[in-house]
PDB file of N, CA and C in Angstrom:
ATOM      1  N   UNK A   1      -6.538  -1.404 -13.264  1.00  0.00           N
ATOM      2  CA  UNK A   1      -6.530  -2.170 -12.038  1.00  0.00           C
ATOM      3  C   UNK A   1      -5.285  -1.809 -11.227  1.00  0.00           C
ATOM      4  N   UNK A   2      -5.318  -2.031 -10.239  1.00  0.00           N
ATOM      5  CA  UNK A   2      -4.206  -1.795  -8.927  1.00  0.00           C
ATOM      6  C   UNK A   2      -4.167  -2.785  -8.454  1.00  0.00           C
ATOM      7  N   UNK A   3      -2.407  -3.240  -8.742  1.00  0.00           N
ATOM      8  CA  UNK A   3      -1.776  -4.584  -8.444  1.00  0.00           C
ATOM      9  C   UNK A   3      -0.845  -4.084  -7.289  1.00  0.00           C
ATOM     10  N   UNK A   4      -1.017  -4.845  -6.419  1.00  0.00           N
ATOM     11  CA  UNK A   4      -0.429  -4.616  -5.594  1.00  0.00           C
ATOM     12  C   UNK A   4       0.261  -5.820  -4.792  1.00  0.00           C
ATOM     13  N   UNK A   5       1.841  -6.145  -4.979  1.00  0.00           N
ATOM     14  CA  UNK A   5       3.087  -7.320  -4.377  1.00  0.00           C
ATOM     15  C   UNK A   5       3.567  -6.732  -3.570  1.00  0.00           C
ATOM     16  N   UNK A   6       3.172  -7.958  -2.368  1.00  0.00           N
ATOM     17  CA  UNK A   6       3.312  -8.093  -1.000  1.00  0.00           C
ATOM     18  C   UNK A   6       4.887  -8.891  -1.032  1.00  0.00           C
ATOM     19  N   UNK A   7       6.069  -8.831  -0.477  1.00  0.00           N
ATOM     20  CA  UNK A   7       7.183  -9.558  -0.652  1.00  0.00           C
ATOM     21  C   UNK A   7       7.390  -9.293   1.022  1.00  0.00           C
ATOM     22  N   UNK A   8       8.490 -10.074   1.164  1.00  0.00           N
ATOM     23  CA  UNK A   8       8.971  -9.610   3.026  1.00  0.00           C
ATOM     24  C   UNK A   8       9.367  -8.485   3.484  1.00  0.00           C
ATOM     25  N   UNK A   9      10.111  -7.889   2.792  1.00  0.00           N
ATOM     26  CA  UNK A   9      10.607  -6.489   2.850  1.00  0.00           C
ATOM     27  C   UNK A   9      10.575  -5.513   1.755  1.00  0.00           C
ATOM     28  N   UNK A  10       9.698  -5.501   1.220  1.00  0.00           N
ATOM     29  CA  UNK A  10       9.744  -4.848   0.060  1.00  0.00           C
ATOM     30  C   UNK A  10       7.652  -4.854  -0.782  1.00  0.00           C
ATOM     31  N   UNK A  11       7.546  -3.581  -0.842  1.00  0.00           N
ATOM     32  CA  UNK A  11       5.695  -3.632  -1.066  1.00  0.00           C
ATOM     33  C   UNK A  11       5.766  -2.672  -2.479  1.00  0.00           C
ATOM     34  N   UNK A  12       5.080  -3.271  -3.414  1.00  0.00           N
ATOM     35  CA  UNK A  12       4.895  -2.458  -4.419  1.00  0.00           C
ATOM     36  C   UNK A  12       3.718  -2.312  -5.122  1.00  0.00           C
ATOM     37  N   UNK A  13       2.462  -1.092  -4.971  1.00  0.00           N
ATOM     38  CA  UNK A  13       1.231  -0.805  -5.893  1.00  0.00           C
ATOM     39  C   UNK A  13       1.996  -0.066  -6.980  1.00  0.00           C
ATOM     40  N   UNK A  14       0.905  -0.163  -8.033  1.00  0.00           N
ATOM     41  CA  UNK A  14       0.957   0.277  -9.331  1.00  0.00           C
ATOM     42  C   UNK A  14      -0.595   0.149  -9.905  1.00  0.00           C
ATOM     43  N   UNK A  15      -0.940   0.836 -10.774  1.00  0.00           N
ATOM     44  CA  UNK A  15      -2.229   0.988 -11.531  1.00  0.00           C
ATOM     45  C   UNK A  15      -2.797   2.005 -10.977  1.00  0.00           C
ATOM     46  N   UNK A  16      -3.845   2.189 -11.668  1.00  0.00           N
ATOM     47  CA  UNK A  16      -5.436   2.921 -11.227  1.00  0.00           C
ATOM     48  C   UNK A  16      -6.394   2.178 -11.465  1.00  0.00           C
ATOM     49  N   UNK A  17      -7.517   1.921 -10.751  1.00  0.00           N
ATOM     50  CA  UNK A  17      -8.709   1.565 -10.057  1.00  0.00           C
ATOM     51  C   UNK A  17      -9.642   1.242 -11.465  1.00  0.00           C
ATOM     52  N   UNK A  18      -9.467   2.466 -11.704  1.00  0.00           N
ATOM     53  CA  UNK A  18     -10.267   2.381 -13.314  1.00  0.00           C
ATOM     54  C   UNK A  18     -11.899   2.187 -12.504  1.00  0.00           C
ATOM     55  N   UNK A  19     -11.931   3.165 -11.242  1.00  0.00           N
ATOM     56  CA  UNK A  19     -13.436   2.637 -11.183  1.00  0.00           C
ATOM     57  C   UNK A  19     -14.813   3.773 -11.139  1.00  0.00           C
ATOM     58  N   UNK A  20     -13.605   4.975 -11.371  1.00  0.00           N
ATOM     59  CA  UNK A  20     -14.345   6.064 -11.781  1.00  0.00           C
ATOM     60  C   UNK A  20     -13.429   6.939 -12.650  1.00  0.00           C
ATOM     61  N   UNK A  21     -14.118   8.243 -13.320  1.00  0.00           N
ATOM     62  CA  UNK A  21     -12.814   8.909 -13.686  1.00  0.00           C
ATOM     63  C   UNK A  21     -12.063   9.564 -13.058  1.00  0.00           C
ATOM     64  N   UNK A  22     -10.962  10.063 -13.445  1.00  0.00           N
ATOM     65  CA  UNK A  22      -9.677  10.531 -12.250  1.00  0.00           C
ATOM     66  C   UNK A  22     -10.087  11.801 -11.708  1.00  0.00           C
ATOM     67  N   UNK A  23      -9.816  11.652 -10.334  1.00  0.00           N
ATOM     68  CA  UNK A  23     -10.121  12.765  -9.763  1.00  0.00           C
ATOM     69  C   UNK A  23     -11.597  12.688  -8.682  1.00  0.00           C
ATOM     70  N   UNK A  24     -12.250  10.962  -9.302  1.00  0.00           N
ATOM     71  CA  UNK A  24     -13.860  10.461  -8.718  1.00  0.00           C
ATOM     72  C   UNK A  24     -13.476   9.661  -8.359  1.00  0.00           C
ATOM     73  N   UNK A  25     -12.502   8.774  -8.436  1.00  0.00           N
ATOM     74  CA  UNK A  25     -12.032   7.777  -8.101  1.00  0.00           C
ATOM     75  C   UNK A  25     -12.037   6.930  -7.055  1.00  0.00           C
ATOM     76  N   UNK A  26     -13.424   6.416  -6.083  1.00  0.00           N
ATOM     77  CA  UNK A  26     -13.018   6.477  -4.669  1.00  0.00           C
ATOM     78  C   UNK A  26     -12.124   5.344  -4.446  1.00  0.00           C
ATOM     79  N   UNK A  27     -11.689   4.438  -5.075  1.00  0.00           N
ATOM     80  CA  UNK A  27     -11.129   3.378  -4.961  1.00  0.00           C
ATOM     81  C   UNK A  27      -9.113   3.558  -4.816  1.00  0.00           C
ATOM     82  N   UNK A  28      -9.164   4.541  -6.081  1.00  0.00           N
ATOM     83  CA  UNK A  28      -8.017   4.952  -5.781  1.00  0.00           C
ATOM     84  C   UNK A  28      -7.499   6.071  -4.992  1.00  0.00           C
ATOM     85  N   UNK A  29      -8.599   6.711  -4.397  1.00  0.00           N
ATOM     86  CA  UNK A  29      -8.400   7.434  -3.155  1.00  0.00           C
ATOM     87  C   UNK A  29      -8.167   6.870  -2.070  1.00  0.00           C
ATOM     88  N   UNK A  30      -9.257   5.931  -1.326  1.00  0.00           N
ATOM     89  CA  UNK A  30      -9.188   5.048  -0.577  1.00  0.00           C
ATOM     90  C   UNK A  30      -7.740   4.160  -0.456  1.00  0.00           C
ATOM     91  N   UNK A  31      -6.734   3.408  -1.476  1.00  0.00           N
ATOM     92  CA  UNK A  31      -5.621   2.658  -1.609  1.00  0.00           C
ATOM     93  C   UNK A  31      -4.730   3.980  -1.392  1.00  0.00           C
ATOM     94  N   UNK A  32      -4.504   5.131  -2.158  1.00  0.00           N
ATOM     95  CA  UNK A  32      -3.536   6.062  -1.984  1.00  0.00           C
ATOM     96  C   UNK A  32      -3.732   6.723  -0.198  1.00  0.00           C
ATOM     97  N   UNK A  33      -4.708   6.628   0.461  1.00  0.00           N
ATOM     98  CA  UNK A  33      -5.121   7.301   1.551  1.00  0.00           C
ATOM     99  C   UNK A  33      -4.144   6.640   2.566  1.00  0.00           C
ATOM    100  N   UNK A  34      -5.153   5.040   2.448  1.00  0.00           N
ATOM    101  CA  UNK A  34      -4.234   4.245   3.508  1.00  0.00           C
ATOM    102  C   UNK A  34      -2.960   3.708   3.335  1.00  0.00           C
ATOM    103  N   UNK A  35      -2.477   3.838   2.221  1.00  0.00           N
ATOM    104  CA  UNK A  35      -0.770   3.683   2.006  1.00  0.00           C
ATOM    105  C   UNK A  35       0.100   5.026   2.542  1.00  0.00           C
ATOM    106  N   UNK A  36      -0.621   5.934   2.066  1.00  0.00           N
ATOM    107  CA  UNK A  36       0.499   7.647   2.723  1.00  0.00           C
ATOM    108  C   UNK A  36       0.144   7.905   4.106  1.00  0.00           C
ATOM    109  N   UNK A  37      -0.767   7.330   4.687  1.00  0.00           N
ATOM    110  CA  UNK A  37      -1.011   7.627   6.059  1.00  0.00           C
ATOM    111  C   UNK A  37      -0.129   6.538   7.160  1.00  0.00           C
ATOM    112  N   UNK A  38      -0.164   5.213   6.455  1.00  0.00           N
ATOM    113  CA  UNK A  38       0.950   4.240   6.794  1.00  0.00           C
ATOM    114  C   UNK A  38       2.490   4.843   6.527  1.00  0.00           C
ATOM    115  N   UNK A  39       2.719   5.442   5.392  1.00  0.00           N
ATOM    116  CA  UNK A  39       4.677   5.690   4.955  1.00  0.00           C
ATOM    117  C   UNK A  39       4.714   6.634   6.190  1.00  0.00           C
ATOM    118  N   UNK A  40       3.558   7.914   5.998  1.00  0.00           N
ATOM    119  CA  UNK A  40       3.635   9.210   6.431  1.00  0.00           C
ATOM    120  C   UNK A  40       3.933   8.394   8.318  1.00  0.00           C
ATOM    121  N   UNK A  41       3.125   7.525   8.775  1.00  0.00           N
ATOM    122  CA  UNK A  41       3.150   7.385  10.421  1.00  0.00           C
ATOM    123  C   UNK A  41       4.291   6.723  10.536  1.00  0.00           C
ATOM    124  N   UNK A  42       4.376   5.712   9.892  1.00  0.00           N
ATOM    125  CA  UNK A  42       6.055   4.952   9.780  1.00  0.00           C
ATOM    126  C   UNK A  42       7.601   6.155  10.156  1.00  0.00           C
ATOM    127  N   UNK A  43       7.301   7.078   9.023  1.00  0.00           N
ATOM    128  CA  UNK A  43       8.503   8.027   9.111  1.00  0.00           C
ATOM    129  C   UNK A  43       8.449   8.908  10.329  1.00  0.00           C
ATOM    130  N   UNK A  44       7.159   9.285  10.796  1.00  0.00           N
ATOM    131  CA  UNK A  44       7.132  10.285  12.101  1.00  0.00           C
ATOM    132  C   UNK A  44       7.593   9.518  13.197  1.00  0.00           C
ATOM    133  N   UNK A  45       7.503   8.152  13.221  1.00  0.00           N
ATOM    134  CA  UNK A  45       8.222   7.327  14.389  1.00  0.00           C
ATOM    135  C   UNK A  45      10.112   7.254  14.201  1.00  0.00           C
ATOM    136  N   UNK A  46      10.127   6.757  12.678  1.00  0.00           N
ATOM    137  CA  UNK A  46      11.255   6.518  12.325  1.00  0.00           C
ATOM    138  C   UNK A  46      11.579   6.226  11.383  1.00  0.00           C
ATOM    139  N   UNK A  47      12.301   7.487  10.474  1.00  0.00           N
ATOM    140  CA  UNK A  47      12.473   7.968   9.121  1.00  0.00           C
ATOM    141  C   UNK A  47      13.819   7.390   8.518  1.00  0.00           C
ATOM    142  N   UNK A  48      13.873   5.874   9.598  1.00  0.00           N
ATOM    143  CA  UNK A  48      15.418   4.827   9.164  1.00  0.00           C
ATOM    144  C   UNK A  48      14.324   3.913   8.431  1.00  0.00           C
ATOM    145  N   UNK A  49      13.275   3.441   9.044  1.00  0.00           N
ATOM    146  CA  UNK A  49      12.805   2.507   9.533  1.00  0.00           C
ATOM    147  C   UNK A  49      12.133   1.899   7.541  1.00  0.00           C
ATOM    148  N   UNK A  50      11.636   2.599   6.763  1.00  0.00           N
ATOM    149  CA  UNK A  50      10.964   2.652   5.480  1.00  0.00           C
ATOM    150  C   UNK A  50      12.324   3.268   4.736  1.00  0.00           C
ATOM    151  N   UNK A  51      12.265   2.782   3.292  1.00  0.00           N
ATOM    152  CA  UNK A  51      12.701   3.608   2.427  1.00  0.00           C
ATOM    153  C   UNK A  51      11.177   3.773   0.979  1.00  0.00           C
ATOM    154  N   UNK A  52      10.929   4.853   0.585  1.00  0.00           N
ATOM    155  CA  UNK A  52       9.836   4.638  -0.601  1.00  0.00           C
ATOM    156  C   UNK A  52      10.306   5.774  -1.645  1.00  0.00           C
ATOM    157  N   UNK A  53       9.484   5.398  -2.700  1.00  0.00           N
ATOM    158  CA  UNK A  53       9.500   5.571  -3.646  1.00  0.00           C
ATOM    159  C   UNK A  53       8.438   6.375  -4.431  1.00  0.00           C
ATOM    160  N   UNK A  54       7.558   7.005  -4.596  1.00  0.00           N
ATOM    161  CA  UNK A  54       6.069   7.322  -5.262  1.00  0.00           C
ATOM    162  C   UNK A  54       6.167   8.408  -6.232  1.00  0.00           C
ATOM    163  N   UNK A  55       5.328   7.759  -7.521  1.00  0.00           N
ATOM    164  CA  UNK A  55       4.946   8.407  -8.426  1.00  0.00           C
ATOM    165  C   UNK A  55       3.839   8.229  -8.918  1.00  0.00           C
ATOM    166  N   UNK A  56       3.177   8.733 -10.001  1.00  0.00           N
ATOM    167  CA  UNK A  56       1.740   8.946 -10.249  1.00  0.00           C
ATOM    168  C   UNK A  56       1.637   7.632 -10.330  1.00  0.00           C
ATOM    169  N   UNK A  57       0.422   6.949  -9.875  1.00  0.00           N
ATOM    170  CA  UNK A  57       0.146   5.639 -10.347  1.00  0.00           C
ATOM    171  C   UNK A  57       1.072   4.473  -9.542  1.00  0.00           C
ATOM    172  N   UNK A  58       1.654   5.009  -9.009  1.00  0.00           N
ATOM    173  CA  UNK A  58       2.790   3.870  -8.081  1.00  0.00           C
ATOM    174  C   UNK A  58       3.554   4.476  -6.729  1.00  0.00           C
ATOM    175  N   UNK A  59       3.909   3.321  -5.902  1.00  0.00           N
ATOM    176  CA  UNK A  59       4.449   3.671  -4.977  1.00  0.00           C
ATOM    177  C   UNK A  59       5.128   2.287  -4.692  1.00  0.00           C
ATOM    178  N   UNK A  60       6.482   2.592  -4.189  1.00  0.00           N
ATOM    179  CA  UNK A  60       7.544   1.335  -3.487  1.00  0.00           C
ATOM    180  C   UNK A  60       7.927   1.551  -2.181  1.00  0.00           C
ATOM    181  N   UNK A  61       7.902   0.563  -1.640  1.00  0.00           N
ATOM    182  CA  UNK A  61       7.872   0.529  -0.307  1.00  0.00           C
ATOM    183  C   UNK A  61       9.168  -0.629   0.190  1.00  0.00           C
ATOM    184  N   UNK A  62      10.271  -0.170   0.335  1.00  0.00           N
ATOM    185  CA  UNK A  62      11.180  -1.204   0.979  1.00  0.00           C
ATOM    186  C   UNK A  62      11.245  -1.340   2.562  1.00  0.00           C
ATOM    187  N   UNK A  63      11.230  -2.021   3.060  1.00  0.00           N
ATOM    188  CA  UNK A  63      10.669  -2.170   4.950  1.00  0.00           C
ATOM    189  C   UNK A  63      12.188  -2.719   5.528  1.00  0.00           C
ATOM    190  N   UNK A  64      12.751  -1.542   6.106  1.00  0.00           N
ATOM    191  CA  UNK A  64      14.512  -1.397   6.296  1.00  0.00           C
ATOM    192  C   UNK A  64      14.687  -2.037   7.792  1.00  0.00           C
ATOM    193  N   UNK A  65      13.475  -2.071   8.775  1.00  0.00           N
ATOM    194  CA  UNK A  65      13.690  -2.363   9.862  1.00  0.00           C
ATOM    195  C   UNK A  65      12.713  -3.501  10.715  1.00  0.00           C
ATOM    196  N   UNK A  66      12.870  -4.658  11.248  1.00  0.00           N
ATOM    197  CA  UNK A  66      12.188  -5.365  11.837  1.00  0.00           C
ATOM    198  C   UNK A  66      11.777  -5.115  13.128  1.00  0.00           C
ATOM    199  N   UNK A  67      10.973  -4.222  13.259  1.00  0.00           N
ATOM    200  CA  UNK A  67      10.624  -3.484  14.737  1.00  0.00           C
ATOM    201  C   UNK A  67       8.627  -4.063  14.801  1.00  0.00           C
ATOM    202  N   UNK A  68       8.547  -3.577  16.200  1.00  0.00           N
ATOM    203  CA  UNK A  68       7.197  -4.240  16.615  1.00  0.00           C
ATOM    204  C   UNK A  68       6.466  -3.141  15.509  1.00  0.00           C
ATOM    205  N   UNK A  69       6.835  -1.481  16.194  1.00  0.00           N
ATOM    206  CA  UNK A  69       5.331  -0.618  15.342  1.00  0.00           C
ATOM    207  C   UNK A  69       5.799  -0.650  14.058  1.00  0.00           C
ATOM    208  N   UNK A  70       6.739  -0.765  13.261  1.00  0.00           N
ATOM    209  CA  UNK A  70       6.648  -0.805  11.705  1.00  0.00           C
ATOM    210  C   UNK A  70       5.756  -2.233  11.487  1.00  0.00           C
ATOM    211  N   UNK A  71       5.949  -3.244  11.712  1.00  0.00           N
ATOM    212  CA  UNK A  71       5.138  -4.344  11.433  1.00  0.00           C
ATOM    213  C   UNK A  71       3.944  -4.270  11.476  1.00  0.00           C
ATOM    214  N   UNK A  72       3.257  -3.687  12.580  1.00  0.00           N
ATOM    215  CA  UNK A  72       2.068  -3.506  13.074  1.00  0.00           C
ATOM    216  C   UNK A  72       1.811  -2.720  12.187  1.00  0.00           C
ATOM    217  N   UNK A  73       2.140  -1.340  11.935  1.00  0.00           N
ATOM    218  CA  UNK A  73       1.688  -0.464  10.637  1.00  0.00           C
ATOM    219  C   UNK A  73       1.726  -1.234   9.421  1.00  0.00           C
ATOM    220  N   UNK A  74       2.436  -1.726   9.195  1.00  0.00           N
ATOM    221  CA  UNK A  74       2.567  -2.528   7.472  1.00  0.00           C
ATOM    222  C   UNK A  74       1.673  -3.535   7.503  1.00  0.00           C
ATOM    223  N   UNK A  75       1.268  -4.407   8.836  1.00  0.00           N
ATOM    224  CA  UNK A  75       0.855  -5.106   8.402  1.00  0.00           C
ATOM    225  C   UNK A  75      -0.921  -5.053   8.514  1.00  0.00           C
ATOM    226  N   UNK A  76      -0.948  -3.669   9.623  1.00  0.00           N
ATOM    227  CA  UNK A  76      -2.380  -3.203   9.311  1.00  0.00           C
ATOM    228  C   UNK A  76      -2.560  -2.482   7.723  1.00  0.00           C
ATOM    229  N   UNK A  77      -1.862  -1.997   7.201  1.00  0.00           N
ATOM    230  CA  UNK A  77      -2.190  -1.651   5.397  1.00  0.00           C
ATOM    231  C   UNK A  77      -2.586  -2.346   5.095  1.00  0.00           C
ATOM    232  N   UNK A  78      -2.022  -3.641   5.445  1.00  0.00           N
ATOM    233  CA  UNK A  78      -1.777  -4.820   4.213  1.00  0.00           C
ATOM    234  C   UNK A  78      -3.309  -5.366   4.319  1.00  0.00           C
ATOM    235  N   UNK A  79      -4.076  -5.259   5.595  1.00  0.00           N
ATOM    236  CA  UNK A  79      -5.211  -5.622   6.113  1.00  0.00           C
ATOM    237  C   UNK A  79      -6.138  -4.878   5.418  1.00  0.00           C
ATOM    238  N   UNK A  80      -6.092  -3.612   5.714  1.00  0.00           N
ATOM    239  CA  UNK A  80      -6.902  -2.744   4.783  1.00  0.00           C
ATOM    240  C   UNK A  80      -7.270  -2.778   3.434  1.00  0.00           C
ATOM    241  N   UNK A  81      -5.476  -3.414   2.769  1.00  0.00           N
ATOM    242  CA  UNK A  81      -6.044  -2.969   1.647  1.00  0.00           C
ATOM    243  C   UNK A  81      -6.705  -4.533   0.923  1.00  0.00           C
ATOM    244  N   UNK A  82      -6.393  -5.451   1.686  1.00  0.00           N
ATOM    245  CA  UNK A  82      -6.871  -6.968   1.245  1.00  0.00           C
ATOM    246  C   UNK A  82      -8.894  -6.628   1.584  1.00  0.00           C
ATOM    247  N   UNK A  83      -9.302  -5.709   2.817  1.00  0.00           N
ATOM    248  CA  UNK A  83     -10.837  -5.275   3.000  1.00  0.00           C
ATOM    249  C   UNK A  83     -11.657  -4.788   1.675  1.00  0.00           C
ATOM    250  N   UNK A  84     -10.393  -3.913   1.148  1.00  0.00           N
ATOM    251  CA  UNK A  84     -10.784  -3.092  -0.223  1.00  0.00           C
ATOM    252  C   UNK A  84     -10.662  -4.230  -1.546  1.00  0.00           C
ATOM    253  N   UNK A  85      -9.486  -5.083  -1.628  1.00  0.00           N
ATOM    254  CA  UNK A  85      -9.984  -6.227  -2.887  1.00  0.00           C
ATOM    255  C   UNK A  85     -11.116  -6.797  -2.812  1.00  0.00           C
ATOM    256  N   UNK A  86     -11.613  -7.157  -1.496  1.00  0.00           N
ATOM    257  CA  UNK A  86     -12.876  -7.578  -1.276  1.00  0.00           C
ATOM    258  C   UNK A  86     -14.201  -7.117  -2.015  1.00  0.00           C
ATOM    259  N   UNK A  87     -13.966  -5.842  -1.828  1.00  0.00           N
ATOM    260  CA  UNK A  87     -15.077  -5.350  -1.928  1.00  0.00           C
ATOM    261  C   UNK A  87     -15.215  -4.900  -3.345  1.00  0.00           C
ATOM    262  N   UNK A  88     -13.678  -4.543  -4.015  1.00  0.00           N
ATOM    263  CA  UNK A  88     -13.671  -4.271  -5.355  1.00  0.00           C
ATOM    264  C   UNK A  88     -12.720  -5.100  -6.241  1.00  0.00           C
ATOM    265  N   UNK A  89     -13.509  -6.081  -6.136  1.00  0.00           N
ATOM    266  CA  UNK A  89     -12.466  -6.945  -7.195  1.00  0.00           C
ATOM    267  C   UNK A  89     -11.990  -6.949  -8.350  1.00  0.00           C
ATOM    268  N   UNK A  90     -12.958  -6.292  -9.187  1.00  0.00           N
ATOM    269  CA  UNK A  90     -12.502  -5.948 -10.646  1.00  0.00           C
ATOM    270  C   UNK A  90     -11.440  -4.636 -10.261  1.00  0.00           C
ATOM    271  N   UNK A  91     -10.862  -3.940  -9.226  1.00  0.00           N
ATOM    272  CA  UNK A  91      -9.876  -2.901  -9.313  1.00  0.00           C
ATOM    273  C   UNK A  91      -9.118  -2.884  -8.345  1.00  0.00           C
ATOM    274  N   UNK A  92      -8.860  -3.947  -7.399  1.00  0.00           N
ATOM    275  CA  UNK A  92      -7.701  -4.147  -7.310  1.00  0.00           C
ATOM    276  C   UNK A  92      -7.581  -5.749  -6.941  1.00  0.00           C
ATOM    277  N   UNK A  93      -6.086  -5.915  -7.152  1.00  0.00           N
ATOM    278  CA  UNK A  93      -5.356  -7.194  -7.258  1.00  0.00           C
ATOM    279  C   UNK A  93      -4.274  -7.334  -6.013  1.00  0.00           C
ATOM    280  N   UNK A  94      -4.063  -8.527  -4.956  1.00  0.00           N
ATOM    281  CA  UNK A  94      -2.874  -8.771  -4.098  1.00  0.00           C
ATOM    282  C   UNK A  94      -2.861  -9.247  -4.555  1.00  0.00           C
ATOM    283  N   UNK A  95      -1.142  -9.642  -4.561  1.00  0.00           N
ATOM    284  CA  UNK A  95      -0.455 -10.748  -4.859  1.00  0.00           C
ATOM    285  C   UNK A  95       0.523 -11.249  -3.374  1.00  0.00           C
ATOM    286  N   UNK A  96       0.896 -11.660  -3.280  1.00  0.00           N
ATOM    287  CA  UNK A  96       1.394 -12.230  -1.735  1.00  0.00           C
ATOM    288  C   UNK A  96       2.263 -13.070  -1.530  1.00  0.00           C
ATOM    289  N   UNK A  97       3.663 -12.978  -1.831  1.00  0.00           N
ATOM    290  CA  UNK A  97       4.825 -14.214  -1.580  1.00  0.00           C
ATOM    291  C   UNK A  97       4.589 -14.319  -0.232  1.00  0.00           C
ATOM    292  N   UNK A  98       4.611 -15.579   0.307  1.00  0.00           N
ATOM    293  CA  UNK A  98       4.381 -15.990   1.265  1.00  0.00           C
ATOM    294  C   UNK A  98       5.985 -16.757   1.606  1.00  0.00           C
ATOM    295  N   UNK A  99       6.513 -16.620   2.600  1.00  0.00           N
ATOM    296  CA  UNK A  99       7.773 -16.482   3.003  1.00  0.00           C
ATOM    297  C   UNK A  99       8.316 -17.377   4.447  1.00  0.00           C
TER     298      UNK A  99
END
């Protein structure tokens, strides 16, 4: 499963999907897609703005700057990827401090 904590400044996935085998995976394609396309657009604006972290199976996300388009990007992920628990609940998990 792919757990994924939502905090104020700070985002952290971990797991695999477990919903095909690796490499079929559309679930964990889909979560890895729209997280690197979010770090990746974040940094082409402003490479102050994120600090991350990623390794197989995980990625950290610390959110360094309170600006309109970083929010808007983070907080469209965060949208996305709450579309995808929806739909696959047995493989992935939010969790969400609410702040």
């Amino acid at each position: 499963m792919i757990k994924i904590n939502i905090k104020k400044n700070h985002i952290e996935i971990k797991g695999h999907a477990m919903y095909d085998d690796k490499g079929k995976d559309i679930v964990c394609a889909a979560v890895s897609t729209i997280v690197i396309t979010t770090v990746n657009a974040i940094i082409r604006f402003d490479k102050n703005a994120i600090k991350y972290e990623e390794k197989d199976g995980f990625i950290s996300i610390d959110i360094l700057k309170d600006d309109k388009l970083t929010n808007t990007l983070i907080l469209n992920m965060i949208e996305l990827l709450k579309e995808l628990e929806l739909q696959y609940k047995k493989n992935i998990k939010i969790n969400e401090e609410v702040q």
